[in-house]
C-alpha atoms as a PDB file:
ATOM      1  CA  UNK A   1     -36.722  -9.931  22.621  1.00  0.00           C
ATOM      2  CA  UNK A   2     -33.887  -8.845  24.508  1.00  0.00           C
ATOM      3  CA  UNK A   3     -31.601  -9.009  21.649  1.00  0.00           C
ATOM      4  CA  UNK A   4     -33.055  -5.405  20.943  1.00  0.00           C
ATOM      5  CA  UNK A   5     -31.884  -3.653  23.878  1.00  0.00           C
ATOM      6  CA  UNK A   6     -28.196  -4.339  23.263  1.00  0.00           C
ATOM      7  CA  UNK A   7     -25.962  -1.933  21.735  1.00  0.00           C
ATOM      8  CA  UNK A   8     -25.146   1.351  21.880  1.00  0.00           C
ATOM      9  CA  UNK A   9     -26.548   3.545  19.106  1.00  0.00           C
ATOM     10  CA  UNK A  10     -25.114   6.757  18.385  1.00  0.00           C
ATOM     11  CA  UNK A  11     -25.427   9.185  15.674  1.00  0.00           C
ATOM     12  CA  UNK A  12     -22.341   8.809  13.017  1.00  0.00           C
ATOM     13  CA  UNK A  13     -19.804  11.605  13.399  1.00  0.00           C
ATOM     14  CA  UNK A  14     -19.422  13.231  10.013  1.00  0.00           C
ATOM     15  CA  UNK A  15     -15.215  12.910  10.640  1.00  0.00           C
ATOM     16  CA  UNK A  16     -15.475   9.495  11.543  1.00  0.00           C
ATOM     17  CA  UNK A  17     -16.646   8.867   7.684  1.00  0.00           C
ATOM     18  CA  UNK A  18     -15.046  10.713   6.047  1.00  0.00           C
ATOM     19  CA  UNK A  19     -11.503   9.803   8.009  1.00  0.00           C
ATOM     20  CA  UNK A  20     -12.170   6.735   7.650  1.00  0.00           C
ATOM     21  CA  UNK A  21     -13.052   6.651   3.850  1.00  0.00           C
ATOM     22  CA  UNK A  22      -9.622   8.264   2.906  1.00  0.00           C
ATOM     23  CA  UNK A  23      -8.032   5.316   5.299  1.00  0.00           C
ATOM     24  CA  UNK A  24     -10.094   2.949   3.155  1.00  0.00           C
ATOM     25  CA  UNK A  25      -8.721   4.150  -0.098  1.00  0.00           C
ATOM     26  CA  UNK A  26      -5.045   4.056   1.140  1.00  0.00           C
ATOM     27  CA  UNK A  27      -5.694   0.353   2.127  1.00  0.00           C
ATOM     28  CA  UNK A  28      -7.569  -0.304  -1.173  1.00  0.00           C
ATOM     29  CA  UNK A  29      -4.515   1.424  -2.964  1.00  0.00           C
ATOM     30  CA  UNK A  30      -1.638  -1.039  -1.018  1.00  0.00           C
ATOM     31  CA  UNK A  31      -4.230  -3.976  -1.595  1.00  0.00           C
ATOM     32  CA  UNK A  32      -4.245  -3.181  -5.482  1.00  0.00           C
ATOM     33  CA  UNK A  33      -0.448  -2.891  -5.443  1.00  0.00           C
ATOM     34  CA  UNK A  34      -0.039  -6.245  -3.916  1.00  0.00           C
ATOM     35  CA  UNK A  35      -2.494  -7.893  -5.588  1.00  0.00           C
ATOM     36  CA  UNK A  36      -4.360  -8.915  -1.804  1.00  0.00           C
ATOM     37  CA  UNK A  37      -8.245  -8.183  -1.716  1.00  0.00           C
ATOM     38  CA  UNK A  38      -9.419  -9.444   0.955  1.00  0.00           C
ATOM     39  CA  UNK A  39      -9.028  -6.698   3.774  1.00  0.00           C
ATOM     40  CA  UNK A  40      -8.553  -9.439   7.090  1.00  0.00           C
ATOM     41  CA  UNK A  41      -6.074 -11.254   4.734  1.00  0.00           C
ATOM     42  CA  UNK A  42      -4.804  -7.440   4.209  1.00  0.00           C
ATOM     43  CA  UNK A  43      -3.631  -6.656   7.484  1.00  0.00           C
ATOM     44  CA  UNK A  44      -2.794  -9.936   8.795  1.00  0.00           C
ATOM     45  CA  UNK A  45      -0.130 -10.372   5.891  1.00  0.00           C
ATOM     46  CA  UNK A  46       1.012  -6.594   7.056  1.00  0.00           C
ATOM     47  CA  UNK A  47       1.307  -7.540  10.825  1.00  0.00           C
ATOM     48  CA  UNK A  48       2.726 -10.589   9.534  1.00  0.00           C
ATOM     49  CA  UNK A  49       5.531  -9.025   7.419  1.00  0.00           C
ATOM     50  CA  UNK A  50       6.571  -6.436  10.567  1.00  0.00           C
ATOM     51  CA  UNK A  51       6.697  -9.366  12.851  1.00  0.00           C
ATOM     52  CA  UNK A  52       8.654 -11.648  11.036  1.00  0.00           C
ATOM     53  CA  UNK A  53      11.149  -8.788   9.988  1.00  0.00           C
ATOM     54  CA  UNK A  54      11.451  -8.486  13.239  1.00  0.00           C
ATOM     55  CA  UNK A  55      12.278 -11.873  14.338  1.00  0.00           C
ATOM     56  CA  UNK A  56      14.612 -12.264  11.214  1.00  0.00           C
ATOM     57  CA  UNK A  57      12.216 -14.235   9.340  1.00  0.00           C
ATOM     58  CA  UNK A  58      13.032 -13.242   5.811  1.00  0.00           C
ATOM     59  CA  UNK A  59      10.315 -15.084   4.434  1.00  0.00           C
ATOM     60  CA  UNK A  60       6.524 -14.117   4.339  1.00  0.00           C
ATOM     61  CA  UNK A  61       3.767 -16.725   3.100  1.00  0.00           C
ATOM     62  CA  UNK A  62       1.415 -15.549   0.675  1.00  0.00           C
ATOM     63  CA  UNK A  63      -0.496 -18.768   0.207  1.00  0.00           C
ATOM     64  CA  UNK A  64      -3.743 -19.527   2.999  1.00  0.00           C
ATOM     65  CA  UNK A  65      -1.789 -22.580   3.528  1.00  0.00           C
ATOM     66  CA  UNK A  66       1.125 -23.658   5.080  1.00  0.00           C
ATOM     67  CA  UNK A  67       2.998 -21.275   8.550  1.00  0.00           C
ATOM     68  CA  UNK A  68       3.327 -17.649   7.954  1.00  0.00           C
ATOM     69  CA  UNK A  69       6.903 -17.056   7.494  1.00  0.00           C
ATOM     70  CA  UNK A  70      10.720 -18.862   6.986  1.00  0.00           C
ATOM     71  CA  UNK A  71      13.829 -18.197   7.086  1.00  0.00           C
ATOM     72  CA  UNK A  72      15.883 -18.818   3.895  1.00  0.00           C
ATOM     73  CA  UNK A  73      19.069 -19.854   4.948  1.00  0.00           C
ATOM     74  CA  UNK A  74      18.230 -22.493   7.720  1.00  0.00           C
ATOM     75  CA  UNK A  75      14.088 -23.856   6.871  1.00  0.00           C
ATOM     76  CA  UNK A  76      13.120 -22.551  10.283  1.00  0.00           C
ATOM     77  CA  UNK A  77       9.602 -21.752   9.953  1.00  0.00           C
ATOM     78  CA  UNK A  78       7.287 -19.313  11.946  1.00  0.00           C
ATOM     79  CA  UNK A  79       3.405 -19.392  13.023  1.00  0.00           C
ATOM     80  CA  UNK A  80       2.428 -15.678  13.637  1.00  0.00           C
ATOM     81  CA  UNK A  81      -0.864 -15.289  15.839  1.00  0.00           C
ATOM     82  CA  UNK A  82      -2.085 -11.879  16.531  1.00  0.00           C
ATOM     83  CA  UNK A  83      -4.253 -10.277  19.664  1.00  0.00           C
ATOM     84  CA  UNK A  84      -5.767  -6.821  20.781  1.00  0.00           C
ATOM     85  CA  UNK A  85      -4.148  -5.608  23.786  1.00  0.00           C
ATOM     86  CA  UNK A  86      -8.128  -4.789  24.453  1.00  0.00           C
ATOM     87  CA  UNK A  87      -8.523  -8.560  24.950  1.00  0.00           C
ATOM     88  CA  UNK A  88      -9.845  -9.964  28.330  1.00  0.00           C
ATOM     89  CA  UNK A  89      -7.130 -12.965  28.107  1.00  0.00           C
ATOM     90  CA  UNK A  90      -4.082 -12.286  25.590  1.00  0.00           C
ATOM     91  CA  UNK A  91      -2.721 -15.194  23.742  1.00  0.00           C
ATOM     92  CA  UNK A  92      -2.864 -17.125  20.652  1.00  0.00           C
ATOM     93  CA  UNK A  93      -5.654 -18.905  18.969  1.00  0.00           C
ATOM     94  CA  UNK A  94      -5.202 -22.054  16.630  1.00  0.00           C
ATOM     95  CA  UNK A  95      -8.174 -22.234  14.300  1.00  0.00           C
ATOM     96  CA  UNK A  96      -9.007 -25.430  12.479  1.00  0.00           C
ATOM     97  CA  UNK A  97      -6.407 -27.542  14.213  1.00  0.00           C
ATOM     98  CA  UNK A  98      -5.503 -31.141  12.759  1.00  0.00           C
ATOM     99  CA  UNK A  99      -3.755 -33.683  14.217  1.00  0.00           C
ATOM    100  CA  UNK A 100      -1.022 -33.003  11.389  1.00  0.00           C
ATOM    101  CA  UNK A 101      -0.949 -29.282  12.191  1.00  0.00           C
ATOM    102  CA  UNK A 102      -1.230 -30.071  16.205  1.00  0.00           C
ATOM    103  CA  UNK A 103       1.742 -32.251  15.730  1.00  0.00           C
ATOM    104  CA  UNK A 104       3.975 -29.781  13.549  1.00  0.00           C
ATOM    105  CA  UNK A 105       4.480 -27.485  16.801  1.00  0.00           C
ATOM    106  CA  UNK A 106       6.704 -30.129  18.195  1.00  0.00           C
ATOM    107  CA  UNK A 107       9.033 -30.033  15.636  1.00  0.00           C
ATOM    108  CA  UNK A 108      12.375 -27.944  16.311  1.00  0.00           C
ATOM    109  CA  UNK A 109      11.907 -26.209  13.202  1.00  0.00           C
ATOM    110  CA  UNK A 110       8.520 -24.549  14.082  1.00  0.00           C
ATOM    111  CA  UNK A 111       8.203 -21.566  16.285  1.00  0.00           C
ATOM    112  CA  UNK A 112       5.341 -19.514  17.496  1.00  0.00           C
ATOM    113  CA  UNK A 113       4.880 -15.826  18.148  1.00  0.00           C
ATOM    114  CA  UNK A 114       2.418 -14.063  19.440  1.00  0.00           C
ATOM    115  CA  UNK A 115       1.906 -10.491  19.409  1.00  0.00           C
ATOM    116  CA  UNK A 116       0.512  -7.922  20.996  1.00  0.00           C
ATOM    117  CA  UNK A 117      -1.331  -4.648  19.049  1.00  0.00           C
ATOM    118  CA  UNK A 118      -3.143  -1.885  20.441  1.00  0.00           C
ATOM    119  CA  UNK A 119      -5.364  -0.660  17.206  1.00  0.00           C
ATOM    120  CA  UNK A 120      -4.332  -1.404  13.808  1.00  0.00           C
ATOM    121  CA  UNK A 121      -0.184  -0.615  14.214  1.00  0.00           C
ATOM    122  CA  UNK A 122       1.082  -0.228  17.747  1.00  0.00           C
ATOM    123  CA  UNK A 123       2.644  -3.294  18.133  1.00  0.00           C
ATOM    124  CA  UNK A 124       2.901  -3.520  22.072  1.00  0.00           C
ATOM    125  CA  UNK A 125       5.311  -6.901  22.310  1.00  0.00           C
ATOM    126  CA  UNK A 126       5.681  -9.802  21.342  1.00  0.00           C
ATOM    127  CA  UNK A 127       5.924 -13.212  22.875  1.00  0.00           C
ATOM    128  CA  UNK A 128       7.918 -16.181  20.815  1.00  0.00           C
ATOM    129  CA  UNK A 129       9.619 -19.075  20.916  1.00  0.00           C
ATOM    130  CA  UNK A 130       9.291 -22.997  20.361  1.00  0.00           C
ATOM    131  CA  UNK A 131       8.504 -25.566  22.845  1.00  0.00           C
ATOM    132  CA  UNK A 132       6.918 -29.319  21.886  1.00  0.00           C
ATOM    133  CA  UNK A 133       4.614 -29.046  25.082  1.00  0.00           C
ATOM    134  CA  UNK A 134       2.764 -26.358  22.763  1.00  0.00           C
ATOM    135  CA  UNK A 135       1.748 -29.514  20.098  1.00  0.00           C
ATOM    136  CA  UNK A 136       1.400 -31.564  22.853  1.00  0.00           C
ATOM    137  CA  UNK A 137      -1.599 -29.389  24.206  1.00  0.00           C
ATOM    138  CA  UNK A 138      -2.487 -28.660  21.250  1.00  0.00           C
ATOM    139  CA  UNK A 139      -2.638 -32.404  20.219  1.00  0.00           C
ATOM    140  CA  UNK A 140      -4.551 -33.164  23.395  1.00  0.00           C
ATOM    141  CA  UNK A 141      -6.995 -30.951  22.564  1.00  0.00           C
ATOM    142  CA  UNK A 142      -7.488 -31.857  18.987  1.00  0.00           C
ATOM    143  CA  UNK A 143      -8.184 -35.553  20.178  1.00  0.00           C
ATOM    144  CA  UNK A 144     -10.180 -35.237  23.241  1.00  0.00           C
ATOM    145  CA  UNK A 145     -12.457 -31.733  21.524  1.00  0.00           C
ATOM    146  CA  UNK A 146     -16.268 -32.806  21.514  1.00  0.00           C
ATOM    147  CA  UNK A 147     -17.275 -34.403  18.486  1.00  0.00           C
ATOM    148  CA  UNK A 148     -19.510 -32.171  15.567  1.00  0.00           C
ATOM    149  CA  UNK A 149     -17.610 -28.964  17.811  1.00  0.00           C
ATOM    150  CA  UNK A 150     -14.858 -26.698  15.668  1.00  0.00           C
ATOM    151  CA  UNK A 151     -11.424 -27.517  16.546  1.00  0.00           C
ATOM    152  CA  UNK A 152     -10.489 -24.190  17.844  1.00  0.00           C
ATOM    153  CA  UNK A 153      -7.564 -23.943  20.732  1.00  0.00           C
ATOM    154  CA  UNK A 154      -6.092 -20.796  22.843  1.00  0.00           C
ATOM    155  CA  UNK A 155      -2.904 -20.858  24.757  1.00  0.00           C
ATOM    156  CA  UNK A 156      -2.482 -17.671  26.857  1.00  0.00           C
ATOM    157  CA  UNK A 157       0.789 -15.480  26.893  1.00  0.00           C
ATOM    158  CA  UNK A 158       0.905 -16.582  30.660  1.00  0.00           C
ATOM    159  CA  UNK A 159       1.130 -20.470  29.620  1.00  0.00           C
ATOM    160  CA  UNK A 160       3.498 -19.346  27.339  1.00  0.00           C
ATOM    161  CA  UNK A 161       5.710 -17.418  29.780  1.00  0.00           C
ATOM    162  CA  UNK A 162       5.605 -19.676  32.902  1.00  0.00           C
ATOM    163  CA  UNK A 163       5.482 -23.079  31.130  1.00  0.00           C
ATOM    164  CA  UNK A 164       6.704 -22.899  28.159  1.00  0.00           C
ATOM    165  CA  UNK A 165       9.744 -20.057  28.802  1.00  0.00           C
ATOM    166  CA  UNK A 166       9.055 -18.283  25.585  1.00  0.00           C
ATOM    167  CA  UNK A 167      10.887 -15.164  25.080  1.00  0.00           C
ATOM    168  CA  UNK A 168       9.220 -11.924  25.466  1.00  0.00           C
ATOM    169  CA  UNK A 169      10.724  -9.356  22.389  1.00  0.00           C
ATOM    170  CA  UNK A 170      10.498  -5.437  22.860  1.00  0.00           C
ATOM    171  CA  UNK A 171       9.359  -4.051  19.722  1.00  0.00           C
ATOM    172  CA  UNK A 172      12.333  -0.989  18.520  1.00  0.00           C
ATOM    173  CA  UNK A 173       9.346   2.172  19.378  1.00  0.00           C
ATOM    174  CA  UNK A 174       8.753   0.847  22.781  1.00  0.00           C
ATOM    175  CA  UNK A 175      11.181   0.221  26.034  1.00  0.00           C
ATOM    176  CA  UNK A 176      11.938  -2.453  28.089  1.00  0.00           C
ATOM    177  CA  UNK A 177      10.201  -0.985  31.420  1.00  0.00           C
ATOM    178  CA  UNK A 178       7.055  -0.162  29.558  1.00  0.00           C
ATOM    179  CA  UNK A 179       6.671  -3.888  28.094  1.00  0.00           C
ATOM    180  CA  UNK A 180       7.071  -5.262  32.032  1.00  0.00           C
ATOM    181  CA  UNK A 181       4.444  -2.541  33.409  1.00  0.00           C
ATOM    182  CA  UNK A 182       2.100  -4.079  30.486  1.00  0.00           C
ATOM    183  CA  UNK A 183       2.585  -7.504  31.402  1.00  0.00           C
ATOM    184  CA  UNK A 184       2.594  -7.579  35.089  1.00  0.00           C
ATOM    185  CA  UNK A 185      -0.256  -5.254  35.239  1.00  0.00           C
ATOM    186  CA  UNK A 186      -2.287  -8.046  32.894  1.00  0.00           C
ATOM    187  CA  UNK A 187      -1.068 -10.150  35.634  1.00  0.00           C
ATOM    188  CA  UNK A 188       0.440  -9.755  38.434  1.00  0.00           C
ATOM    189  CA  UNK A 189       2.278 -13.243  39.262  1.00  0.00           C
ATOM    190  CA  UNK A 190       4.337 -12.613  36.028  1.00  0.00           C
ATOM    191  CA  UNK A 191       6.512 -10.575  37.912  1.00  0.00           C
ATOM    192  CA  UNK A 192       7.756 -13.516  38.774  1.00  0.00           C
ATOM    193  CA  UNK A 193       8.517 -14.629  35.575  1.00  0.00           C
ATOM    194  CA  UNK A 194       9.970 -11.360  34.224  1.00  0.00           C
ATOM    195  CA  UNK A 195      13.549  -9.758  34.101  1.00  0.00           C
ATOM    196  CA  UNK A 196      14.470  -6.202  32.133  1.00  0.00           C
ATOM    197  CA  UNK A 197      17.475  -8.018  31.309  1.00  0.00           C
ATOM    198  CA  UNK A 198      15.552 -11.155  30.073  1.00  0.00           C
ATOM    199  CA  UNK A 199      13.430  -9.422  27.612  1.00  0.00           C
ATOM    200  CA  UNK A 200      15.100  -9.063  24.149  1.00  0.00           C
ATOM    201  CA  UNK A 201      15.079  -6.368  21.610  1.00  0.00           C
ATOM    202  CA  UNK A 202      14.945  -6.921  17.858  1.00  0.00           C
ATOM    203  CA  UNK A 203      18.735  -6.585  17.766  1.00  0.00           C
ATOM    204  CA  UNK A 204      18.978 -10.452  19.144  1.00  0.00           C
ATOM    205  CA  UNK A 205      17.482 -11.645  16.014  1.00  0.00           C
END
C-alpha cells in the first residue's frame, strides 16, 4: 500500500526530547495554574489573550461556547481565528457553523480577527475588522453545504482585505515595512490594496 512510503523517518535527536520535555513541563506548570488541561485549548486561550489585549478587548472567554473575547465597557464582542504563516492559503476557518452563528457576523457588535503566527509565539500580523458580507458568506455557505458534509467555512486574508476592507494591525515587535513585504509577497495584487500609512499599530486600539 502506498500509504507506507509516505513520511520522512528520521532518527530522534536526543535535544529535541529533552528540549522539548522541559517546554512540556513549563506548559503543564501554566496549565495547572490556570486550571486549563487540554493543551490545543492551552494555547489557543494564550494566542487568544495576546490578541485581544491587543485589540483592546479586555475580556477573554473561558467557556467552549460563545466568541472569544469582549469588551467591558461597550458589549463589542470578538471572534479570534488563528493560522500558520506556513499555510498554503492564510485566513480564517469557521468550524461547525450554524445558521445562528453564520448570522451573528452581521451584527455591528461582532468583529473578526485573524492572525498570523510563525511557530508557537511570533505573531506576524493581524487582520480584523467587521463587515456583514462576512455572515452573509458565511450564511450562504451554511445553507447551500452538501447535506451529511461538516459545516466547515474559510475566508482568506485576501477576501478579507479586498472585499471586505478589514484593517491590517502591526503587532508592537514587528514594523510596518516588514508586515507589507509579508503580505504582498503571499500575494502580489495586494499591493494594491496596501498603504504603510493604512496599516495600524496597537496604539489605535
Amino acid at each position: 500500500m502506498g500509504i507506507f512510503e509516505k513520511g520522512n523517518y528520521q532518527p530522534i535527536p536526543s535535544e529535541f526530547r529533552t528540549l522539548g520535555i522541559i517546554s512540556l513541563q513549563e506548559l503543564s506548570r501554566f496549565q495547572e495554574k490556570f486550571e486549563i488541561y487540554d493543551t490545543d485549548t492551552t494555547i489557543n486561550s494564550i494566542r487568544d489573550a495576546i490578541v485581544a489585549n491587543y485589540l483592546g478587548y479586555d475580556l477573554l472567554n473561558f467557556d467552549k461556547h460563545g466568541f472569544d473575547a469582549k469588551k467591558s465597557k461597550n458589549g463589542v464582542y470578538l471572534e479570534i481565528k488563528q493560522c500558520s504563516i506556513t499555510s498554503g492559503r492564510l485566513g480564517g476557518t469557521w468550524n461547525d457553523t450554524n445558521i445562528e452563528k453564520a448570522k451573528a457576523f452581521s451584527d455591528k457588535r461582532l468583529f473578526t480577527a485573524v492572525a498570523v503566527w510563525k511557530g508557537a509565539s511570533d505573531l506576524q500580523f493581524i487582520v480584523y475588522g467587521q463587515h456583514n458580507g462576512v455572515g452573509k458568506y458565511l450564511l450562504d455557505k451554511v445553507i447551500n453545504r452538501k447535506k451529511g458534509s461538516r459545516s466547515t467555512q474559510s475566508i482568506g486574508i485576501e477576501k478579507l482585505i479586498k472585499e471586505y476592507k478589514f484593517d491590517i494591525v502591526c503587532p508592537p515587535d514587528k514594523t510596518k515595512d516588514f508586515v507589507c513585504n509579508i503580505l504582498v509577497n503571499y500575494q502580489r495584487n495586494l499591493a494594491e490594496y496596501i498603504e504603510l500609512s493604512s496599516i495600524k499599530t496597537i496604539q489605535n486600539f
